[in-house]
Structure formats: structure tokens, C-alpha cells
N, C-alpha and C. Protein backbone atom coordinates (compact mmCIF):
# COMPACT_ATOMS: atom_id res chain seq x y z
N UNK A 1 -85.44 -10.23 -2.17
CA UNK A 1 -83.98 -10.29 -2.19
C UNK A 1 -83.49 -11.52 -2.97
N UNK A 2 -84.12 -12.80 -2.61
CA UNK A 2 -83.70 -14.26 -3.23
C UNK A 2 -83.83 -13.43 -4.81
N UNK A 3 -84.98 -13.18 -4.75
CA UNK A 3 -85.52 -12.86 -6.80
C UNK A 3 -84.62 -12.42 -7.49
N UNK A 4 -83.93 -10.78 -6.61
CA UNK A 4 -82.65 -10.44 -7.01
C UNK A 4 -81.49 -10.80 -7.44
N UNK A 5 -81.02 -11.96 -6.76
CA UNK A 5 -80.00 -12.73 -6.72
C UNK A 5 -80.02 -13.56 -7.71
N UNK A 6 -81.29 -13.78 -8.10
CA UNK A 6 -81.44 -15.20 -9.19
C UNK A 6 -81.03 -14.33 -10.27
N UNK A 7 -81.72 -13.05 -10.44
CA UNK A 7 -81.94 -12.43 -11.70
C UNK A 7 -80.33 -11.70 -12.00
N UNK A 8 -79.68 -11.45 -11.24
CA UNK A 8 -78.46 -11.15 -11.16
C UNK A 8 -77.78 -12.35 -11.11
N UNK A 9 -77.39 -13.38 -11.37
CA UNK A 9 -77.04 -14.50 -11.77
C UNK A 9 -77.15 -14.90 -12.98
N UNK A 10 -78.82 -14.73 -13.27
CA UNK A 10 -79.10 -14.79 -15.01
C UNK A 10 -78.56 -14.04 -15.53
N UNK A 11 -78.19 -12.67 -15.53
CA UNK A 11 -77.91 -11.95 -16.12
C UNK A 11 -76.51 -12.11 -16.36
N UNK A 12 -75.76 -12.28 -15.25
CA UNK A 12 -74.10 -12.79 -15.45
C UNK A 12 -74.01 -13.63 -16.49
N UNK A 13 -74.81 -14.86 -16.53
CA UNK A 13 -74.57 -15.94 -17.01
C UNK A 13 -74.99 -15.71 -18.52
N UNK A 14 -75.46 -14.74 -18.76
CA UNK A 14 -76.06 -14.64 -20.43
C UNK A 14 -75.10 -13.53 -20.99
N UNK A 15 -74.74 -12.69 -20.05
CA UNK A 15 -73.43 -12.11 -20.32
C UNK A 15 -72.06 -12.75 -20.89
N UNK A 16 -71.46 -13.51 -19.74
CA UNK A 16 -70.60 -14.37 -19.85
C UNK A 16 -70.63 -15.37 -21.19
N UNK A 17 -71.74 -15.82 -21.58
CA UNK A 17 -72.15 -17.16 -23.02
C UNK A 17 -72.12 -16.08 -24.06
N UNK A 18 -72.64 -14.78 -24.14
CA UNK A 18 -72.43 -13.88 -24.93
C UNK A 18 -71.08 -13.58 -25.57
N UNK A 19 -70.38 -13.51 -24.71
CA UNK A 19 -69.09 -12.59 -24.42
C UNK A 19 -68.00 -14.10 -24.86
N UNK A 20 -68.41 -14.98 -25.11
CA UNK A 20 -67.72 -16.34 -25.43
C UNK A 20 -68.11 -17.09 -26.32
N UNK A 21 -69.46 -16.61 -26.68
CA UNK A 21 -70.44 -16.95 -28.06
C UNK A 21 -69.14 -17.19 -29.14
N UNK A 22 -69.50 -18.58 -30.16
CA UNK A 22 -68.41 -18.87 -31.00
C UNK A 22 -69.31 -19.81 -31.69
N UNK A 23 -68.58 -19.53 -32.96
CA UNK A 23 -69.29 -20.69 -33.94
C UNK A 23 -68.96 -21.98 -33.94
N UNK A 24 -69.77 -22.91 -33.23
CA UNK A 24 -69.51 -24.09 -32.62
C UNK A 24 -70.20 -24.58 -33.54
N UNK A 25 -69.23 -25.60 -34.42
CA UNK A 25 -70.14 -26.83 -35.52
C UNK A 25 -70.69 -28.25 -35.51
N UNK A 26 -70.23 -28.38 -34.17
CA UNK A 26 -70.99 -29.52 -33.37
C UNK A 26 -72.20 -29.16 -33.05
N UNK A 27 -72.93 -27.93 -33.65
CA UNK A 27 -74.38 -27.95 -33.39
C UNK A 27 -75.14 -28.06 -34.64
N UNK A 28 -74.14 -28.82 -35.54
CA UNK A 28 -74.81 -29.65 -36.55
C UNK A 28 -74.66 -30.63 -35.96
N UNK A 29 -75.70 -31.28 -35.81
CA UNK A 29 -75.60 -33.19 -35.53
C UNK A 29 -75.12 -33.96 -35.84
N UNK A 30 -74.28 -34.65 -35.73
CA UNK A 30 -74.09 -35.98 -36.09
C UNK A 30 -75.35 -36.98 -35.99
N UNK A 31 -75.25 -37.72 -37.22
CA UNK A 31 -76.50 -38.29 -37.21
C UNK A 31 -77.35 -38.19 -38.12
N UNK A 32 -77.73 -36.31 -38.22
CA UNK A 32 -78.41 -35.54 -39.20
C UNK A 32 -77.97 -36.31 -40.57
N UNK A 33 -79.35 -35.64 -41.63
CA UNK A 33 -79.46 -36.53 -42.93
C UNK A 33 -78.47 -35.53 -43.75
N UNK A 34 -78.27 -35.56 -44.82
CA UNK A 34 -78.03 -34.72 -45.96
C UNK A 34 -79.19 -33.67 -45.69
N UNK A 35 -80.05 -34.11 -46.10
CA UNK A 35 -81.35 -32.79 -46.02
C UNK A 35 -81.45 -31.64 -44.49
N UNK A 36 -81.33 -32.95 -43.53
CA UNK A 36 -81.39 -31.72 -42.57
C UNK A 36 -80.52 -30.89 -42.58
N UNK A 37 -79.19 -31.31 -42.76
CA UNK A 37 -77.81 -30.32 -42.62
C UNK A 37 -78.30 -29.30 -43.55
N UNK A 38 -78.62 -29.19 -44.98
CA UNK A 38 -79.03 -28.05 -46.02
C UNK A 38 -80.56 -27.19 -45.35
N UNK A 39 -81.28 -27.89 -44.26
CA UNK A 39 -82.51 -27.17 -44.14
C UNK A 39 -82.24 -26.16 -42.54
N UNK A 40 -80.74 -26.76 -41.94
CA UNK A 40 -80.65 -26.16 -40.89
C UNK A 40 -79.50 -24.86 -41.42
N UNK A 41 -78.69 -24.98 -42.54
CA UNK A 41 -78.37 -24.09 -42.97
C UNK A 41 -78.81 -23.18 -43.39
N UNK A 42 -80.27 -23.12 -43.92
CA UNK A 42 -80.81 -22.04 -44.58
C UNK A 42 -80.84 -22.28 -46.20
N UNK A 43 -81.03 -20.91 -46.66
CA UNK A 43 -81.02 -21.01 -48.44
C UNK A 43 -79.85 -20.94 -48.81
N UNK A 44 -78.87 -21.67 -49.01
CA UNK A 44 -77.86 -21.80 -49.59
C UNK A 44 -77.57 -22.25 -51.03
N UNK A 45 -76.76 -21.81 -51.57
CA UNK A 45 -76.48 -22.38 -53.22
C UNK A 45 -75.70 -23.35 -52.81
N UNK A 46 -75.91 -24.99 -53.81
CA UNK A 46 -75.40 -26.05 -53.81
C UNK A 46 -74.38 -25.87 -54.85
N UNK A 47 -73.35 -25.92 -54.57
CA UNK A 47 -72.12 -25.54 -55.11
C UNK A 47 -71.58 -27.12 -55.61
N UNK A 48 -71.26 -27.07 -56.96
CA UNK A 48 -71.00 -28.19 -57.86
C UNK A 48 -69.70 -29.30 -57.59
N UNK A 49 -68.88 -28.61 -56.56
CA UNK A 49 -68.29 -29.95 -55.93
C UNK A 49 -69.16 -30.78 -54.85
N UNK A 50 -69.47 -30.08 -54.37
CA UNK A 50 -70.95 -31.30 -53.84
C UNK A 50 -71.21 -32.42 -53.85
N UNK A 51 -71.48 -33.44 -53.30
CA UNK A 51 -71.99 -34.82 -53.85
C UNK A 51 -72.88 -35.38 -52.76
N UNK A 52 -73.78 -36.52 -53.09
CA UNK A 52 -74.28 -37.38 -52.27
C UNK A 52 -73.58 -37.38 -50.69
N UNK A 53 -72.21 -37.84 -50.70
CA UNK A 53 -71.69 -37.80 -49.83
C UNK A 53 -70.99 -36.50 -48.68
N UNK A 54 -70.85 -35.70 -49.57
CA UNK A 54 -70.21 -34.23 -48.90
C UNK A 54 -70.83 -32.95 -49.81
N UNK A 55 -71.38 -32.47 -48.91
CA UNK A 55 -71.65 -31.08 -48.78
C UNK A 55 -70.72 -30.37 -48.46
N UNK A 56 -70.24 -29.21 -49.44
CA UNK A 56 -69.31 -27.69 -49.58
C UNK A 56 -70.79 -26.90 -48.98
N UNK A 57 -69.68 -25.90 -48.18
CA UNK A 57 -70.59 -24.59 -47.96
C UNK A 57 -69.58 -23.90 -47.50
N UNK A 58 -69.38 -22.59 -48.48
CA UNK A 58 -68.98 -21.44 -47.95
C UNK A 58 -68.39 -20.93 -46.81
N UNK A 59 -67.28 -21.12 -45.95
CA UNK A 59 -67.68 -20.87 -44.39
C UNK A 59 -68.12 -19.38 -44.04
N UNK A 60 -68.16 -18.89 -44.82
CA UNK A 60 -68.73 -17.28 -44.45
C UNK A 60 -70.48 -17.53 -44.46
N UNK A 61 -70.61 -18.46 -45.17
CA UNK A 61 -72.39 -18.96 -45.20
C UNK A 61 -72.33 -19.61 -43.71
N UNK A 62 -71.28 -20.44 -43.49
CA UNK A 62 -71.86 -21.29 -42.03
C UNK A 62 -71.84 -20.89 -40.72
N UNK A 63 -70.96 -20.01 -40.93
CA UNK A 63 -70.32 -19.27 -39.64
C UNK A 63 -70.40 -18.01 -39.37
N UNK A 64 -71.31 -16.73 -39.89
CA UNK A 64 -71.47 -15.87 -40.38
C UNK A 64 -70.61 -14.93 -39.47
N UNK A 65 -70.31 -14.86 -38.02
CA UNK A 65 -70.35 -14.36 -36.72
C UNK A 65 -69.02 -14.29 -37.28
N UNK A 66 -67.98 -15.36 -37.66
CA UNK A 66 -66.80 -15.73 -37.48
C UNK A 66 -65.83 -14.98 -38.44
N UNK A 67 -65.46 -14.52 -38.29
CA UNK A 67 -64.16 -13.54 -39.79
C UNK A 67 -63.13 -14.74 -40.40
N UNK A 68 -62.83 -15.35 -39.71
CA UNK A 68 -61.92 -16.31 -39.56
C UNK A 68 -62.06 -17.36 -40.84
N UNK A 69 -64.15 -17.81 -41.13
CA UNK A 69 -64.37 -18.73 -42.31
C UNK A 69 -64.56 -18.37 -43.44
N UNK A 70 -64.33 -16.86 -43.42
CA UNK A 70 -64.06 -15.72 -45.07
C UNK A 70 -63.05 -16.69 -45.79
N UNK A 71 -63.80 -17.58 -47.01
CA UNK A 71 -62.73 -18.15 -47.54
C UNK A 71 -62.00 -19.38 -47.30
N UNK A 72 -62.71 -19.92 -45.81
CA UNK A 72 -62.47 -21.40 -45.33
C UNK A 72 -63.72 -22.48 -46.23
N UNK A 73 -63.30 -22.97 -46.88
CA UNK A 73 -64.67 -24.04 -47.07
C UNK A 73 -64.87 -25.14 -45.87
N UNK A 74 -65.95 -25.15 -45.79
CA UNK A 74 -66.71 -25.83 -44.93
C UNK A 74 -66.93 -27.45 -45.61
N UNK A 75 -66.71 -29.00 -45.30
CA UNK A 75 -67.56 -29.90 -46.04
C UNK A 75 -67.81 -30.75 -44.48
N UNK A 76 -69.32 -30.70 -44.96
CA UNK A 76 -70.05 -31.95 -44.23
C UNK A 76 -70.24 -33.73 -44.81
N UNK A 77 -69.35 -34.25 -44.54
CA UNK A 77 -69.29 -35.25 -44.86
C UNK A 77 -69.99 -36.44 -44.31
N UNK A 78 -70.72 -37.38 -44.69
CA UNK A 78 -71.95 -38.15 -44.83
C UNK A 78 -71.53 -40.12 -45.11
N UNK A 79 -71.99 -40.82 -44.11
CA UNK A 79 -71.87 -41.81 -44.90
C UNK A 79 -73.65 -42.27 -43.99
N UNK A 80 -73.65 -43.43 -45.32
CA UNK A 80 -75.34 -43.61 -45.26
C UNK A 80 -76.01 -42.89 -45.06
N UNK A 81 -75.84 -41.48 -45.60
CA UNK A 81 -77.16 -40.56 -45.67
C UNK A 81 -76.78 -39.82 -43.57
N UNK A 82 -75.67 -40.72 -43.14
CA UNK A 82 -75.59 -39.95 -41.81
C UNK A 82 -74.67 -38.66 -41.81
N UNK A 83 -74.59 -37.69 -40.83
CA UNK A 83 -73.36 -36.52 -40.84
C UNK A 83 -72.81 -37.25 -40.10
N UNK A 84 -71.16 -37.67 -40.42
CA UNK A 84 -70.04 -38.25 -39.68
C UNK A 84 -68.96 -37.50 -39.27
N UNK A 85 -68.60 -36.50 -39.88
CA UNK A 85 -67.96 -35.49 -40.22
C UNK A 85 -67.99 -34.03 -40.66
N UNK A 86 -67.37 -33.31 -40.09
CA UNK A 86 -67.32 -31.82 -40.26
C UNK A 86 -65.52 -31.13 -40.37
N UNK A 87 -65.43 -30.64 -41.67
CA UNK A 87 -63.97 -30.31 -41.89
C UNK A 87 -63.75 -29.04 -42.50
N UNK A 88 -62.74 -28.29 -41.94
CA UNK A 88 -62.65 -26.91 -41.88
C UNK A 88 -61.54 -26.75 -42.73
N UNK A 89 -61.15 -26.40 -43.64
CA UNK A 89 -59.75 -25.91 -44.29
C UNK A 89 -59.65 -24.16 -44.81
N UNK A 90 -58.28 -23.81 -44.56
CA UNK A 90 -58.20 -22.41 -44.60
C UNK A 90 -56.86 -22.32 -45.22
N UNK A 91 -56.23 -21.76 -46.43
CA UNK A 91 -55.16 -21.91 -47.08
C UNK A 91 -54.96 -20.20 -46.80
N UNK A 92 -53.39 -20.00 -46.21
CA UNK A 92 -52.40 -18.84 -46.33
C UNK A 92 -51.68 -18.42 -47.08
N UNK A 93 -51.47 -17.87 -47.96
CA UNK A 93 -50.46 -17.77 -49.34
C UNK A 93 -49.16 -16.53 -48.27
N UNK A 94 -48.52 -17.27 -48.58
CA UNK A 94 -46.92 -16.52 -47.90
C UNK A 94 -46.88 -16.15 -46.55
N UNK A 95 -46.71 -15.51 -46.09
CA UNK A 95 -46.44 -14.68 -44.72
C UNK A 95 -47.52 -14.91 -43.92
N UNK A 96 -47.21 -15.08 -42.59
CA UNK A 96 -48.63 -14.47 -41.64
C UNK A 96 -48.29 -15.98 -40.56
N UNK A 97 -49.40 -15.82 -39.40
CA UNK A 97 -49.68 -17.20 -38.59
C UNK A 97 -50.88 -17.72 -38.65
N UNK A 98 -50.76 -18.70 -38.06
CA UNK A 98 -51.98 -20.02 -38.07
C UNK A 98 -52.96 -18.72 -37.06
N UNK A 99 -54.27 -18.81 -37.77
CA UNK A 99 -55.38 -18.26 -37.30
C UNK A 99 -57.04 -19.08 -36.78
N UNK A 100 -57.00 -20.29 -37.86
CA UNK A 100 -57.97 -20.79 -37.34
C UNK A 100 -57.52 -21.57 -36.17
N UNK A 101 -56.61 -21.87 -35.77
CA UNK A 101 -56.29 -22.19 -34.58
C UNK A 101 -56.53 -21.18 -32.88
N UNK A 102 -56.87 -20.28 -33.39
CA UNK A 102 -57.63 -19.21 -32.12
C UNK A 102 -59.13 -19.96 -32.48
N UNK A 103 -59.77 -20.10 -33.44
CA UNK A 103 -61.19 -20.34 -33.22
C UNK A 103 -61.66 -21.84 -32.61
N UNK A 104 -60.38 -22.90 -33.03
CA UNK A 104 -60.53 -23.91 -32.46
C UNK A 104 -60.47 -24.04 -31.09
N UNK A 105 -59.20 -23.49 -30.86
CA UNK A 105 -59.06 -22.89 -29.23
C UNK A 105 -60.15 -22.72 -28.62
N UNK A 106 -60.94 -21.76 -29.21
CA UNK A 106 -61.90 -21.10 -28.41
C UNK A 106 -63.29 -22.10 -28.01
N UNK A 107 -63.34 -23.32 -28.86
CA UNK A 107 -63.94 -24.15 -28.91
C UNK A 107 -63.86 -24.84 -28.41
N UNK A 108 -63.05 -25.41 -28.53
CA UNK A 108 -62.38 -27.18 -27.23
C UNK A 108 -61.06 -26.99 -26.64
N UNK A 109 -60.89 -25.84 -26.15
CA UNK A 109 -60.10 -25.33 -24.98
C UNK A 109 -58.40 -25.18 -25.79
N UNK A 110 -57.80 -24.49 -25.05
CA UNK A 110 -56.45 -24.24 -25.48
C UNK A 110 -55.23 -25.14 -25.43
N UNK A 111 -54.35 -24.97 -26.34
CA UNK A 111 -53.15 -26.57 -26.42
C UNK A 111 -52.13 -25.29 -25.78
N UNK A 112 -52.13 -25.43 -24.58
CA UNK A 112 -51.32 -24.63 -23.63
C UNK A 112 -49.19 -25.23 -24.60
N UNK A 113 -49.34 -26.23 -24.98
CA UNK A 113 -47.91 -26.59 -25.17
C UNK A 113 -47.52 -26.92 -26.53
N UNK A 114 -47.91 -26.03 -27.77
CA UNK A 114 -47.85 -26.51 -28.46
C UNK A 114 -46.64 -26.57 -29.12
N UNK A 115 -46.41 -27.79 -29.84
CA UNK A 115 -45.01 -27.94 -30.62
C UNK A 115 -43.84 -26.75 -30.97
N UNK A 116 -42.51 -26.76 -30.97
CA UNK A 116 -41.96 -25.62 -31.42
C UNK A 116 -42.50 -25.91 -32.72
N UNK A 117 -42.39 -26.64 -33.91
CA UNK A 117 -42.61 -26.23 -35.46
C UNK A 117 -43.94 -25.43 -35.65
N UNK A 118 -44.76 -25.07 -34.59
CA UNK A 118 -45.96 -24.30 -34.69
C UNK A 118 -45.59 -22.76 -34.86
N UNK A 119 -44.91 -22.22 -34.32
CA UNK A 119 -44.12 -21.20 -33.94
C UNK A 119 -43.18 -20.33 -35.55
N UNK A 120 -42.86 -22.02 -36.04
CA UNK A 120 -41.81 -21.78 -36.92
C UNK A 120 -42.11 -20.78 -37.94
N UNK A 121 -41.47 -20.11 -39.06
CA UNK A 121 -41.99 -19.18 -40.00
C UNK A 121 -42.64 -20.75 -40.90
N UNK A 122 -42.62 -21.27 -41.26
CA UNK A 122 -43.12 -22.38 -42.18
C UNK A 122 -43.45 -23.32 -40.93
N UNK A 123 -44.93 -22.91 -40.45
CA UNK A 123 -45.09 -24.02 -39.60
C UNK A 123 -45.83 -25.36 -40.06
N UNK A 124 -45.54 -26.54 -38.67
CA UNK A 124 -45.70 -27.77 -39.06
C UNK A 124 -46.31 -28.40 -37.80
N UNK A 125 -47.20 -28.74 -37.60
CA UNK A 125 -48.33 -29.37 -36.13
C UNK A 125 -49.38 -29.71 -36.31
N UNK A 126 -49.11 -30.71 -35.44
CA UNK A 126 -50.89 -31.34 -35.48
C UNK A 126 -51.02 -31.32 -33.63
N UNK A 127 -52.41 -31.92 -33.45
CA UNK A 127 -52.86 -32.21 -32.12
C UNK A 127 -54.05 -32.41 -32.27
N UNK A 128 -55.04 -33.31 -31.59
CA UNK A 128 -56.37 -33.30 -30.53
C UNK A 128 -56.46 -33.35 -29.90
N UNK A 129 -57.97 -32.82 -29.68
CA UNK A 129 -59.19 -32.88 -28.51
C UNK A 129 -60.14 -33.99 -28.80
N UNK A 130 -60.03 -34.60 -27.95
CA UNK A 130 -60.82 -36.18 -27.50
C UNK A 130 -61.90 -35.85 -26.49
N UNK A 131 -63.33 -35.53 -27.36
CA UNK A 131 -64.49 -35.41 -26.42
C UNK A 131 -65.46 -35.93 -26.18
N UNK A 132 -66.25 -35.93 -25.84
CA UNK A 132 -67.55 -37.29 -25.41
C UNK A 132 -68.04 -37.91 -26.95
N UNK A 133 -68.29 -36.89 -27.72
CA UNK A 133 -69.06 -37.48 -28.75
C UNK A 133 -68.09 -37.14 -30.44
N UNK A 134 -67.24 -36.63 -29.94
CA UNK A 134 -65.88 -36.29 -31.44
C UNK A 134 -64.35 -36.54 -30.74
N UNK A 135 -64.12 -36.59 -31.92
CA UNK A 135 -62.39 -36.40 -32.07
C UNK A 135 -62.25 -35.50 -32.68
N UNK A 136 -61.55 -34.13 -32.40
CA UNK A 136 -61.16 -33.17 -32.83
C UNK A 136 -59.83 -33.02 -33.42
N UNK A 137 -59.40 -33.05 -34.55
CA UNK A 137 -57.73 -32.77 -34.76
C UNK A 137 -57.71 -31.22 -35.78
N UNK A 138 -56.40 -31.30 -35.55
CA UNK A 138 -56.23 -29.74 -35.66
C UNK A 138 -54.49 -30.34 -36.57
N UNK A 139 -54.59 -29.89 -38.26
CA UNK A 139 -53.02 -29.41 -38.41
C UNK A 139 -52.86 -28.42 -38.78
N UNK A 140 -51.45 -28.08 -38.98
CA UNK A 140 -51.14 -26.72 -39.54
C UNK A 140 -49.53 -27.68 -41.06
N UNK A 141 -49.79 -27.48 -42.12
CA UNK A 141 -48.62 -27.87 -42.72
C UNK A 141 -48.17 -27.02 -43.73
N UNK A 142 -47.42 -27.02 -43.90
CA UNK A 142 -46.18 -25.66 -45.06
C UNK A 142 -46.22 -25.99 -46.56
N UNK A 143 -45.87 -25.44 -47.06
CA UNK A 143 -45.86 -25.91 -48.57
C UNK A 143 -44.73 -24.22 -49.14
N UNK A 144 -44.52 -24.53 -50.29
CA UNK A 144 -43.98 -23.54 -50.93
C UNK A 144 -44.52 -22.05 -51.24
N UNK A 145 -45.62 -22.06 -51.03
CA UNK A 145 -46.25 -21.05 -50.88
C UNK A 145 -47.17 -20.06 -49.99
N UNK A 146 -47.18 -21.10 -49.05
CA UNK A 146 -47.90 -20.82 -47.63
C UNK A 146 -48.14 -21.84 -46.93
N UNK A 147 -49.18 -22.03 -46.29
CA UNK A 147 -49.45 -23.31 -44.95
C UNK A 147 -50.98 -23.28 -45.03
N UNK A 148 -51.61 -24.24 -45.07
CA UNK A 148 -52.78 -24.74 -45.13
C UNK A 148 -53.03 -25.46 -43.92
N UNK A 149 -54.00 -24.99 -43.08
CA UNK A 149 -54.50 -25.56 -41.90
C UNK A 149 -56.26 -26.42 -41.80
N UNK A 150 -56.09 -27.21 -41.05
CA UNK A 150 -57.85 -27.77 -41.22
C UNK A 150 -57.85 -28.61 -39.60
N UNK A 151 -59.00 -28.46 -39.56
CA UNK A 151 -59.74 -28.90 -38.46
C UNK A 151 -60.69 -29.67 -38.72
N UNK A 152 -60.33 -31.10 -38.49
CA UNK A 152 -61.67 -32.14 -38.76
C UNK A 152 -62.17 -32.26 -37.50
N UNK A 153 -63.83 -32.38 -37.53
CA UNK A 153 -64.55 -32.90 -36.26
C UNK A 153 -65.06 -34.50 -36.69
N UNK A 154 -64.83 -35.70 -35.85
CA UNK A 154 -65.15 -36.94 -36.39
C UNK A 154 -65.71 -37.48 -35.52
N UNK A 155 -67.30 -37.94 -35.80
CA UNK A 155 -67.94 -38.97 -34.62
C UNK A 155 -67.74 -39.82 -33.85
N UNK A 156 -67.66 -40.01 -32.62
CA UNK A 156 -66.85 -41.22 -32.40
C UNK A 156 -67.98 -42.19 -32.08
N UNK A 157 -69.42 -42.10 -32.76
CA UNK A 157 -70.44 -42.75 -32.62
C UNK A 157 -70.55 -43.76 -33.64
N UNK A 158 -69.92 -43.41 -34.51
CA UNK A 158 -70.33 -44.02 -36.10
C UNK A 158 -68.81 -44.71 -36.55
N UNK A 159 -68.14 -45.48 -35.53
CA UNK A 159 -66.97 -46.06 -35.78
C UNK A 159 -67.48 -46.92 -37.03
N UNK A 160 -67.99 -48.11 -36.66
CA UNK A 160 -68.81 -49.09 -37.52
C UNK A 160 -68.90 -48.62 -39.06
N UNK A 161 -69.80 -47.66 -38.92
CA UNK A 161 -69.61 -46.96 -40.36
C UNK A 161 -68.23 -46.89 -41.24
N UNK A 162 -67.52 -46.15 -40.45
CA UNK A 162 -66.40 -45.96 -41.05
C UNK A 162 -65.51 -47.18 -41.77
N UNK A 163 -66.06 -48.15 -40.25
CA UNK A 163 -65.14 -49.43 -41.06
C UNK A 163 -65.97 -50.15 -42.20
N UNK A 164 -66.97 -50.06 -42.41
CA UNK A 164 -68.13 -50.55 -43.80
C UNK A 164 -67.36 -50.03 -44.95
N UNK A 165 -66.85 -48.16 -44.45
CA UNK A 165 -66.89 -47.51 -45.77
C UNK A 165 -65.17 -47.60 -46.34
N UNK A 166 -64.29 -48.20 -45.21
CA UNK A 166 -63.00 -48.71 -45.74
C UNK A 166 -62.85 -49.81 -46.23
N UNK A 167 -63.83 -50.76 -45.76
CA UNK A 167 -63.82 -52.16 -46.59
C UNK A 167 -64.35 -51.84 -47.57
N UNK A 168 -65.06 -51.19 -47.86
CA UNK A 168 -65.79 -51.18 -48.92
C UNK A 168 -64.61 -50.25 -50.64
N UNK A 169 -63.99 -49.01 -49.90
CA UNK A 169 -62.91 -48.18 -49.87
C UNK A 169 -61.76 -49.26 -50.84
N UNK A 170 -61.57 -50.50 -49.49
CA UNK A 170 -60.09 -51.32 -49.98
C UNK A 170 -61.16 -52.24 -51.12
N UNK A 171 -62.01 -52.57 -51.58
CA UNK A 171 -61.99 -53.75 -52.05
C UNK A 171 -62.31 -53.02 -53.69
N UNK A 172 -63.16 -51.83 -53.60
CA UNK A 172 -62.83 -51.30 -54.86
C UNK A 172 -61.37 -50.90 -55.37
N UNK A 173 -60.30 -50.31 -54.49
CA UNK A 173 -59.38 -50.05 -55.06
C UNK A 173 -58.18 -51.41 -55.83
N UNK A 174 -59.15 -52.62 -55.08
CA UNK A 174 -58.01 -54.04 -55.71
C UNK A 174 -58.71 -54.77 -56.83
């Protein structure tokens, strides 16, 4: 009877992760090299905006499951050879609503209150999710031709870094 119970439990529970399964990109590492990120992707073509520092990929290559990254580019962004960053952009030409915002949702939970300009026909919003190991932000902004939305994921391990790569950032630009 106990055996039963376990196995009917497992079974719920692989159901349920199934049934909620989502392309979660925090299961690229932070941390990870340049190389690992390209060897955990698979065979991918290195696409010529590319650099040392950021990796482009396809989001229909990264996310295959997802309909949503048809046409989102994906960049993994890198400082010292570390992954610091993961950024999602998805451009709308005219009409329609914010969509990658259901997949973020589905990821680091729902913004039960979001802004009226979200709503708007030319919408305008931002927000995050503040989690153990990222900062998640999410905008949505308008333009004359549609609204371009992106979702950065940012380490909150590798502060330090960041500030190396703005000093470094301000002293070339003076």
C-alpha cells in the first residue's frame, strides 16, 4: 500500500513539472565559459554578430519547445570569459500584445498588477523579479512602428565584475 502511494505521488509530480515544463534560461549557468555555453547548446552556427564577449543564438535554436523565441534573438553575454548575462529581445511590427511576457510569467511567477501603460494600444512597462541568484527585468516600449520587448536575466553573483567592466567602460570613453 505505502509503495502505492509513493508511486502515485511520483507520478503526480512528473505530471505536474511536465504540464509546466518551460524554457527556463537560468539553466545556462552563470559562471559557465564561452565554450561551455556553445557545447551545452549543441551544433549551432556562430552567427557574425558574435564576439568574444556575447554570443547571438537564434531563440528558436535555444528554446526549441517555446513558439514564443521564433525570431527572438537570444545573447549570452560574458565578462572574463564568465556568463553574466542572458537577454531576450522580441520586436512587434504594428498591432498585437506583449507575448513574451506570458513566458516570463511562466518563469518567475506572475506581475498580478501590472501598470495601466501595459494594457495601452502602444504599450510602455517595465518591472522585476529579484531572485536568489538573478535580477530579472522585463520591458515592454513603443516606437512608431510597433513595441519591442526584452527580458534581461543578470547575476547578482558577479557584481564586482560589472564594476571592473564600467570602470574600465568610463575610462575608455574619456
Amino acid at each position: 500500500m505505502k509503495r502505492n502511494i509513493y508511486l502515485i505521488f511520483l507520478l503526480q509530480f512528473l505530471l505536474i513539472t511536465s504540464a509546466h515544463a518551460s524554457c527556463n534560461l537560468e539553466l545556462f549557468r552563470f559562471d559557465s565559459s564561452y565554450e561551455e555555453i556553445q557545447n551545452q547548446l549543441g551544433d549551432i552556427p556562430i552567427i557574425s554578430v558574435s564576439t568574444p564577449d556575447r554570443l547571438f543564438v537564434p531563440g528558436e535554436m535555444v528554446c526549441k519547445s517555446e513558439k514564443i523565441f521564433e525570431g527572438s534573438p537570444v545573447f549570452f553575454i560574458f565578462l572574463k570569459d564568465k556568463l553574466v548575462k542572458i537577454e531576450v529581445i522580441r520586436y512587434n511590427f504594428g498591432e498585437g500584445r506583449p507575448s513574451l511576457i506570458s513566458w516570463a510569467e511562466s518563469i518567475y511567477g506572475e506581475i498580478e498588477k501590472k501598470p495601466k501603460s501595459f494594457y495601452d494600444a502602444r504599450p510602455n512597462a517595465s518591472w522585476y523579479w529579484d531572485n536568489a541568484n538573478s535580477l530579472v527585468s522585463y520591458v515592454v516600449e513603443s516606437d512608431e512602428s510597433g513595441f519591442a520587448e526584452s527580458v534581461l536575466i543578470e547575476s547578482k553573483r558577479h557584481g564586482k565584475l560589472f564594476e571592473e567592466q564600467a570602470i574600465k567602460e568610463e575610462a575608455t570613453s574619456n
